[in-house]
PDB file of N, CA and C in Angstrom:
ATOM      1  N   UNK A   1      73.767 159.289 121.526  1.00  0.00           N
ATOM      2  CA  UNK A   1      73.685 157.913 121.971  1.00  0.00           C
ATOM      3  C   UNK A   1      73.470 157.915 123.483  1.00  0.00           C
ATOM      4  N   UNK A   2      72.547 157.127 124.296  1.00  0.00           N
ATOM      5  CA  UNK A   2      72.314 157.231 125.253  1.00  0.00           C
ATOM      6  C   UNK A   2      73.735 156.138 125.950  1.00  0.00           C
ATOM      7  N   UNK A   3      72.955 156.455 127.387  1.00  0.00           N
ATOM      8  CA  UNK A   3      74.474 155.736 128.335  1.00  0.00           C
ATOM      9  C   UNK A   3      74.050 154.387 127.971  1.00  0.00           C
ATOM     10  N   UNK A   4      72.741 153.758 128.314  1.00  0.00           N
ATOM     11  CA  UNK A   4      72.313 152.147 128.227  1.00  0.00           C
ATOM     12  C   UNK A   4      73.221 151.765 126.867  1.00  0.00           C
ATOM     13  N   UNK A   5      72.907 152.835 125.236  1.00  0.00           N
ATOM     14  CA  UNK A   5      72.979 152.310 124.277  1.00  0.00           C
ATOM     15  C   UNK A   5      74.956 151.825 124.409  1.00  0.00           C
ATOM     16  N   UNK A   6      75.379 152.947 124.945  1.00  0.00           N
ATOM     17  CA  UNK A   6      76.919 152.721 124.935  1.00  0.00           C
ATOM     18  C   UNK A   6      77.311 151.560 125.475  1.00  0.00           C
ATOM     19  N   UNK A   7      76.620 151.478 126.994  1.00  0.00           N
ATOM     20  CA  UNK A   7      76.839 150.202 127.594  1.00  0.00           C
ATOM     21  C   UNK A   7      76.567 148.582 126.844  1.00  0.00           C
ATOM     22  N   UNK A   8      75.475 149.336 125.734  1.00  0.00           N
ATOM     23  CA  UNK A   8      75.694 147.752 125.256  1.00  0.00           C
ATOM     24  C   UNK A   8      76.611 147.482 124.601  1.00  0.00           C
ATOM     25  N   UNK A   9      77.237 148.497 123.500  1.00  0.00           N
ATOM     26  CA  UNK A   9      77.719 149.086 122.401  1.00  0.00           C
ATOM     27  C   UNK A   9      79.282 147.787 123.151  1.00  0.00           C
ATOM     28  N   UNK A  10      79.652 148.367 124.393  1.00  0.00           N
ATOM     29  CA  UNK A  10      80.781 147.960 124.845  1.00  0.00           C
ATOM     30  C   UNK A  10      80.739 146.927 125.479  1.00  0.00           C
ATOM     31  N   UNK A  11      79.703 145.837 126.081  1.00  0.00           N
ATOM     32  CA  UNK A  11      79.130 144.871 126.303  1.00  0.00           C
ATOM     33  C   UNK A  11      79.551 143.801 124.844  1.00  0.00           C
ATOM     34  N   UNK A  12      79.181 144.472 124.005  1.00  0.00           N
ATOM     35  CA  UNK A  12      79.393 144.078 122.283  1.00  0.00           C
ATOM     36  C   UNK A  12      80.925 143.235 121.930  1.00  0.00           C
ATOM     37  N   UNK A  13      81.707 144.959 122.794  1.00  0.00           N
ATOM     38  CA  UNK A  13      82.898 144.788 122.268  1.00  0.00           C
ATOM     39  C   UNK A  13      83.818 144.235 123.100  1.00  0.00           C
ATOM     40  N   UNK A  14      83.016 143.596 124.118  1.00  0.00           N
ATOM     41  CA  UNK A  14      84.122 142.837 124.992  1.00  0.00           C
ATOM     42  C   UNK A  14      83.962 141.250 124.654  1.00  0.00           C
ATOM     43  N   UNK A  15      82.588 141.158 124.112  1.00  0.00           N
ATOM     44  CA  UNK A  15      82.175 140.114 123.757  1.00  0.00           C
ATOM     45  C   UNK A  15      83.029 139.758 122.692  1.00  0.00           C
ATOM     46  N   UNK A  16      83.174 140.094 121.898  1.00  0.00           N
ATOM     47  CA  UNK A  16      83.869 140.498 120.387  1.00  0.00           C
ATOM     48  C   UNK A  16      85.416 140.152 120.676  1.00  0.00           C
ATOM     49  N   UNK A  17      85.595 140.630 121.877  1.00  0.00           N
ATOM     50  CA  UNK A  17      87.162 140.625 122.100  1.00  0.00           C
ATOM     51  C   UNK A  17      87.444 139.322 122.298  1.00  0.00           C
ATOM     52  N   UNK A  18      86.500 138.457 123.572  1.00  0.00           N
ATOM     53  CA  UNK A  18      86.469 136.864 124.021  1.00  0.00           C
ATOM     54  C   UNK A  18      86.578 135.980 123.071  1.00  0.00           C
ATOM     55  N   UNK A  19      85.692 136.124 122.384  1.00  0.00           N
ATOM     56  CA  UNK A  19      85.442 135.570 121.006  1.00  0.00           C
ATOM     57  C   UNK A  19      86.586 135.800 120.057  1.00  0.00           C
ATOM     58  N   UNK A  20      87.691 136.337 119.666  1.00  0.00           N
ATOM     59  CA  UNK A  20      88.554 136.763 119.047  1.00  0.00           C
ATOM     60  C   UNK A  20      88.997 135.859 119.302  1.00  0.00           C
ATOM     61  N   UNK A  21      89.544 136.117 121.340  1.00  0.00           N
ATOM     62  CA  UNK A  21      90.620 135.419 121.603  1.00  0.00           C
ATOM     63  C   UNK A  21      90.665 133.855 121.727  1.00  0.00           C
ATOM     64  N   UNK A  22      89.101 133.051 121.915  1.00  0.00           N
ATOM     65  CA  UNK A  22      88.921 132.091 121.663  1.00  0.00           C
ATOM     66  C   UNK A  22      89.197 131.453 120.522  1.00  0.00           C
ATOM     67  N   UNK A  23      89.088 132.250 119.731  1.00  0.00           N
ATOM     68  CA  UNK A  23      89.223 131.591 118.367  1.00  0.00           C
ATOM     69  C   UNK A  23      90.247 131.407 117.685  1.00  0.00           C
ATOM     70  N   UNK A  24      91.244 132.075 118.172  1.00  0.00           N
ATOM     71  CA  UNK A  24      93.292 132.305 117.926  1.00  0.00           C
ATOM     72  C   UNK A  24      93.708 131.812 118.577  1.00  0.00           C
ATOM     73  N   UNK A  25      93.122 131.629 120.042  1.00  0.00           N
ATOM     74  CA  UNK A  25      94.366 131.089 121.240  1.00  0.00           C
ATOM     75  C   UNK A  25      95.140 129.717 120.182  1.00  0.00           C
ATOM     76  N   UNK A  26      94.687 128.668 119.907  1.00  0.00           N
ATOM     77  CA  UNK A  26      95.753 127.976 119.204  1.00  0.00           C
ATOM     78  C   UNK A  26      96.481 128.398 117.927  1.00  0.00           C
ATOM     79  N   UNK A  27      96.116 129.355 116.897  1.00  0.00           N
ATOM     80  CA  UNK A  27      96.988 129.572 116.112  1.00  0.00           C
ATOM     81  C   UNK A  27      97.962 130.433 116.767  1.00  0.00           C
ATOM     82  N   UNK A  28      97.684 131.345 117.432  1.00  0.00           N
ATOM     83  CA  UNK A  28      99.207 131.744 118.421  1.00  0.00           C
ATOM     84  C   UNK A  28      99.607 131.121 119.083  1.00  0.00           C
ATOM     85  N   UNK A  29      99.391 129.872 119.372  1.00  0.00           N
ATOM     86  CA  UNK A  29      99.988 129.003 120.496  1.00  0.00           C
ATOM     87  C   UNK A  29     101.108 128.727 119.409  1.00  0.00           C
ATOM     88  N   UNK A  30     100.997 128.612 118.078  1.00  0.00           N
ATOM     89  CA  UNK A  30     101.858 127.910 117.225  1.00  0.00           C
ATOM     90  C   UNK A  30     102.431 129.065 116.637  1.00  0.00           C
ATOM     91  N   UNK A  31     101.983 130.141 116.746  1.00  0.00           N
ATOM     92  CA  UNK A  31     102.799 131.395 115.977  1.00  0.00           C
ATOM     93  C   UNK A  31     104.400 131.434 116.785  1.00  0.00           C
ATOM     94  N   UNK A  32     105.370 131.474 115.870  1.00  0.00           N
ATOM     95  CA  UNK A  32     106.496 131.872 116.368  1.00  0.00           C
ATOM     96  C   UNK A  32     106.796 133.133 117.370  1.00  0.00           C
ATOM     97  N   UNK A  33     106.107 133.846 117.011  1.00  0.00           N
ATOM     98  CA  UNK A  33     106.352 135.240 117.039  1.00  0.00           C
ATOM     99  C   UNK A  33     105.130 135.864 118.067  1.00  0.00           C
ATOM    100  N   UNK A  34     105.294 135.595 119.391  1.00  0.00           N
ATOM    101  CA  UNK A  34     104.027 135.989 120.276  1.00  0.00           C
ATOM    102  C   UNK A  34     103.968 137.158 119.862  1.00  0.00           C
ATOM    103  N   UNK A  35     104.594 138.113 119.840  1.00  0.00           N
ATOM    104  CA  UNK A  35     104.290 139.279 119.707  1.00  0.00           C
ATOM    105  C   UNK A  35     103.840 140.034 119.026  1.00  0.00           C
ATOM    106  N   UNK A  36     103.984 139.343 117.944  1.00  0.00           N
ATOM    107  CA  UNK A  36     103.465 140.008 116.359  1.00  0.00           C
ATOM    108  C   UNK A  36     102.150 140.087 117.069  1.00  0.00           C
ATOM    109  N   UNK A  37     101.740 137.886 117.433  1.00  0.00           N
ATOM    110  CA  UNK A  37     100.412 138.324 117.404  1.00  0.00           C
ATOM    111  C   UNK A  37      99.518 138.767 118.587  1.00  0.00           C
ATOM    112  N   UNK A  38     100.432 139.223 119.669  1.00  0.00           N
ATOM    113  CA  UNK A  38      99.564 140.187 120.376  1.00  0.00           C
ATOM    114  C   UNK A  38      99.508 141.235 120.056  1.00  0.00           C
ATOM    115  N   UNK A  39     100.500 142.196 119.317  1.00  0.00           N
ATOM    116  CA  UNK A  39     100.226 143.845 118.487  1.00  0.00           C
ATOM    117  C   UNK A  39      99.150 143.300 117.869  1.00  0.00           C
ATOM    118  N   UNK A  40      98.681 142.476 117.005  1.00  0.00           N
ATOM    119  CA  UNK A  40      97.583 142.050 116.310  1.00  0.00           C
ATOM    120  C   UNK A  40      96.129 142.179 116.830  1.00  0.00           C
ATOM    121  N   UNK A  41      96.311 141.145 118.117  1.00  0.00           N
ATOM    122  CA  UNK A  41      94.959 141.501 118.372  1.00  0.00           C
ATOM    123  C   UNK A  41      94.868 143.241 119.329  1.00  0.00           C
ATOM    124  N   UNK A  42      95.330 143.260 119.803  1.00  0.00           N
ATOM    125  CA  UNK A  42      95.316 144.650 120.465  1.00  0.00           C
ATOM    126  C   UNK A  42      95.108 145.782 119.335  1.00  0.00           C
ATOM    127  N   UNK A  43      95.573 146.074 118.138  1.00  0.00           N
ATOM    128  CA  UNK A  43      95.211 146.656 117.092  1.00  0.00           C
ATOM    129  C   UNK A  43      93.968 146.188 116.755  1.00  0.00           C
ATOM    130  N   UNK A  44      93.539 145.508 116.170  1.00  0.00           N
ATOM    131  CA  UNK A  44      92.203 144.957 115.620  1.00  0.00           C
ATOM    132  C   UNK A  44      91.396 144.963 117.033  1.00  0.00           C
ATOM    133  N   UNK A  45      91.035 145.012 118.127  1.00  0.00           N
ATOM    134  CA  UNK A  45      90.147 144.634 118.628  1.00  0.00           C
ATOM    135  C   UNK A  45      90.186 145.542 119.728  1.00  0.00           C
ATOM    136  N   UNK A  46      91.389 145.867 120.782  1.00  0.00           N
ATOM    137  CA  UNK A  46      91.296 146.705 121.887  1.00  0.00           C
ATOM    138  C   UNK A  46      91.177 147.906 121.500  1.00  0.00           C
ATOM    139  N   UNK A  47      91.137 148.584 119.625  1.00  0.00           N
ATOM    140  CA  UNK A  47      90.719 149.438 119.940  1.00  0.00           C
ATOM    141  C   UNK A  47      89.511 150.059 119.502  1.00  0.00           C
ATOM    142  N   UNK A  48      88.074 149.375 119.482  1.00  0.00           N
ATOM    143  CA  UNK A  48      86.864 149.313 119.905  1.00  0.00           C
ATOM    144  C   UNK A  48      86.067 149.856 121.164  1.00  0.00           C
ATOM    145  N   UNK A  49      87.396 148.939 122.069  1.00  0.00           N
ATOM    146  CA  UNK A  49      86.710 149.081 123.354  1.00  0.00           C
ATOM    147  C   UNK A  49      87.048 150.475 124.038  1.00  0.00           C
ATOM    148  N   UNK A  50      88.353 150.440 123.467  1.00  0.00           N
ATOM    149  CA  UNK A  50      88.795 151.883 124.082  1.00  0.00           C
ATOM    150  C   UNK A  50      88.080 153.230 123.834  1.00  0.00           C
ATOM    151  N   UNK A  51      87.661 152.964 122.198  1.00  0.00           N
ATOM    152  CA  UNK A  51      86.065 153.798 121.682  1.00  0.00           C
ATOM    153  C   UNK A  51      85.453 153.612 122.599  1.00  0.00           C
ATOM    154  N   UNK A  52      84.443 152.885 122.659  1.00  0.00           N
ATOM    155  CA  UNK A  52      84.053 152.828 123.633  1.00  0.00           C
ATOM    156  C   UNK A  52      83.646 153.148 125.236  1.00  0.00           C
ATOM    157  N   UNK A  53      84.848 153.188 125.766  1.00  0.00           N
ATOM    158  CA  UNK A  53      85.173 153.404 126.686  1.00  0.00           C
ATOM    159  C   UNK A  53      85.001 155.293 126.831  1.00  0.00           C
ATOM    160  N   UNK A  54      85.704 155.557 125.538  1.00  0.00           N
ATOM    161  CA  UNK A  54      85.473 157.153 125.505  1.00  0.00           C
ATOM    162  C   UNK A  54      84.215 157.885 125.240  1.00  0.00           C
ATOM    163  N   UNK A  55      83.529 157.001 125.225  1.00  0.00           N
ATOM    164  CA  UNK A  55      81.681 157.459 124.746  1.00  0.00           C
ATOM    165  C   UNK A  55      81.827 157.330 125.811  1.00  0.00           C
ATOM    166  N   UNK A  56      81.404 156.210 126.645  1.00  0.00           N
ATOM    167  CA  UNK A  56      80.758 156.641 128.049  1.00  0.00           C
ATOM    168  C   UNK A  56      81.677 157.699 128.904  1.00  0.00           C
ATOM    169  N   UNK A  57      82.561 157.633 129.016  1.00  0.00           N
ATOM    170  CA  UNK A  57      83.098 158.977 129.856  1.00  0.00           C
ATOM    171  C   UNK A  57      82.129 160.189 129.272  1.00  0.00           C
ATOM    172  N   UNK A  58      81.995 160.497 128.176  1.00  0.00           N
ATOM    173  CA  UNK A  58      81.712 161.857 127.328  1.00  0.00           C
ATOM    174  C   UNK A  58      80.062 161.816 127.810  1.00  0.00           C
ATOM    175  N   UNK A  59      79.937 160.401 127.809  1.00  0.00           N
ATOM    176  CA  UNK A  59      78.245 160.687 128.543  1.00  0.00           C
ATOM    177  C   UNK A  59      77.827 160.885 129.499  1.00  0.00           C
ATOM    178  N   UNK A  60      78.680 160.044 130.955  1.00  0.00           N
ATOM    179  CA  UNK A  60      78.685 160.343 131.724  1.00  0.00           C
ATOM    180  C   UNK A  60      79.254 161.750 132.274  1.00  0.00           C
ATOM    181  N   UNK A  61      79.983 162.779 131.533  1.00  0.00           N
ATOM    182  CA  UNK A  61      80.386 164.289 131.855  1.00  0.00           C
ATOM    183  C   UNK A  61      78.959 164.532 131.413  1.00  0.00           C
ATOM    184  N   UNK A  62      78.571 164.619 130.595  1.00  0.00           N
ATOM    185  CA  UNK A  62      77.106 164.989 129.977  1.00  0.00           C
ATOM    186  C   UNK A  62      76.201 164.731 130.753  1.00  0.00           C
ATOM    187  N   UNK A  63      75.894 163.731 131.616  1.00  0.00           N
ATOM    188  CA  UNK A  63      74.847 163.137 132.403  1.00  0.00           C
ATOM    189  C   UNK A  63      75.191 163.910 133.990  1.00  0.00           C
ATOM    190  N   UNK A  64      76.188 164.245 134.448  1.00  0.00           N
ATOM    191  CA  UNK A  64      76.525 164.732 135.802  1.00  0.00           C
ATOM    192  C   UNK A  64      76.494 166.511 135.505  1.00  0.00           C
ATOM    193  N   UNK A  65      76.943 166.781 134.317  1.00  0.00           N
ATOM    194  CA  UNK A  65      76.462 167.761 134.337  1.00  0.00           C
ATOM    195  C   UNK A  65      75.168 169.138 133.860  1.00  0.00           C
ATOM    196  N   UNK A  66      74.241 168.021 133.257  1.00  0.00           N
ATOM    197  CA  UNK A  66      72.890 167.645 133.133  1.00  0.00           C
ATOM    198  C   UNK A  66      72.038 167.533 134.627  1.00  0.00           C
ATOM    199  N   UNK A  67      72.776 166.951 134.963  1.00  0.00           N
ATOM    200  CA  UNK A  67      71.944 166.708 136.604  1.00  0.00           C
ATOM    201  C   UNK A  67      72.556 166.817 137.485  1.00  0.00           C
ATOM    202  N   UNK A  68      73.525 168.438 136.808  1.00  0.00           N
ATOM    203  CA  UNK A  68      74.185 169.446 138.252  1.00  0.00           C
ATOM    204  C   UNK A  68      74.435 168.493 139.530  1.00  0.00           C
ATOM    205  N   UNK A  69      74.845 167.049 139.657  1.00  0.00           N
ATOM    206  CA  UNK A  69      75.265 166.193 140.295  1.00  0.00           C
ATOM    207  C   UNK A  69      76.945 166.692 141.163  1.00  0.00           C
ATOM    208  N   UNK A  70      77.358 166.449 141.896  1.00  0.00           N
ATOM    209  CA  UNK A  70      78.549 166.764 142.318  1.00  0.00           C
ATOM    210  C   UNK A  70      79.693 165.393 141.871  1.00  0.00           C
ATOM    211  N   UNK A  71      80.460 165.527 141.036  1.00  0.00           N
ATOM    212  CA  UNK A  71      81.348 164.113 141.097  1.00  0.00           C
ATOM    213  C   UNK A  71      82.279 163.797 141.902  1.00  0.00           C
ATOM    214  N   UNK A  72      82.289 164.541 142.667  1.00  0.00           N
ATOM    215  CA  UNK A  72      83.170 163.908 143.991  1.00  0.00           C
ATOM    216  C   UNK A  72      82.250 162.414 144.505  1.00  0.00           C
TER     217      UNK A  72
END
């Protein structure tokens, strides 16, 4: 997978995340139990991004050291 493709990949999943939270903010406003439903969305959704997140690191090691780049 290239870096662009990841970047969208996670572009996707932040989008995904907004959209989640738009769409719950009032049924948790009324949930008793904030917490349940923040383990909720953080299970279902933050961990996408965190995928995510670990592709591009793995590409970017791949890409700097591809193009013998210095990462300092």
């Amino acid at each position: 997978m290239s870096i662009r493709q990841t970047l969208s990949n996670l572009e996707d999943s932040i989008a995904e995340i907004i959209n989640f939270k738009e769409e719950t903010d009032d049924r948790y406003r009324s949930t008793p139990n904030i917490l349940t439903a923040l383990a909720e969305f953080h299970e279902h959704k933050l961990s996408a991004l965190i995928s995510n997140l670990e592709k591009i690191e793995e590409e970017l090691i791949e890409y700097v050291e591809e193009k013998e780049i210095d990462p300092a």
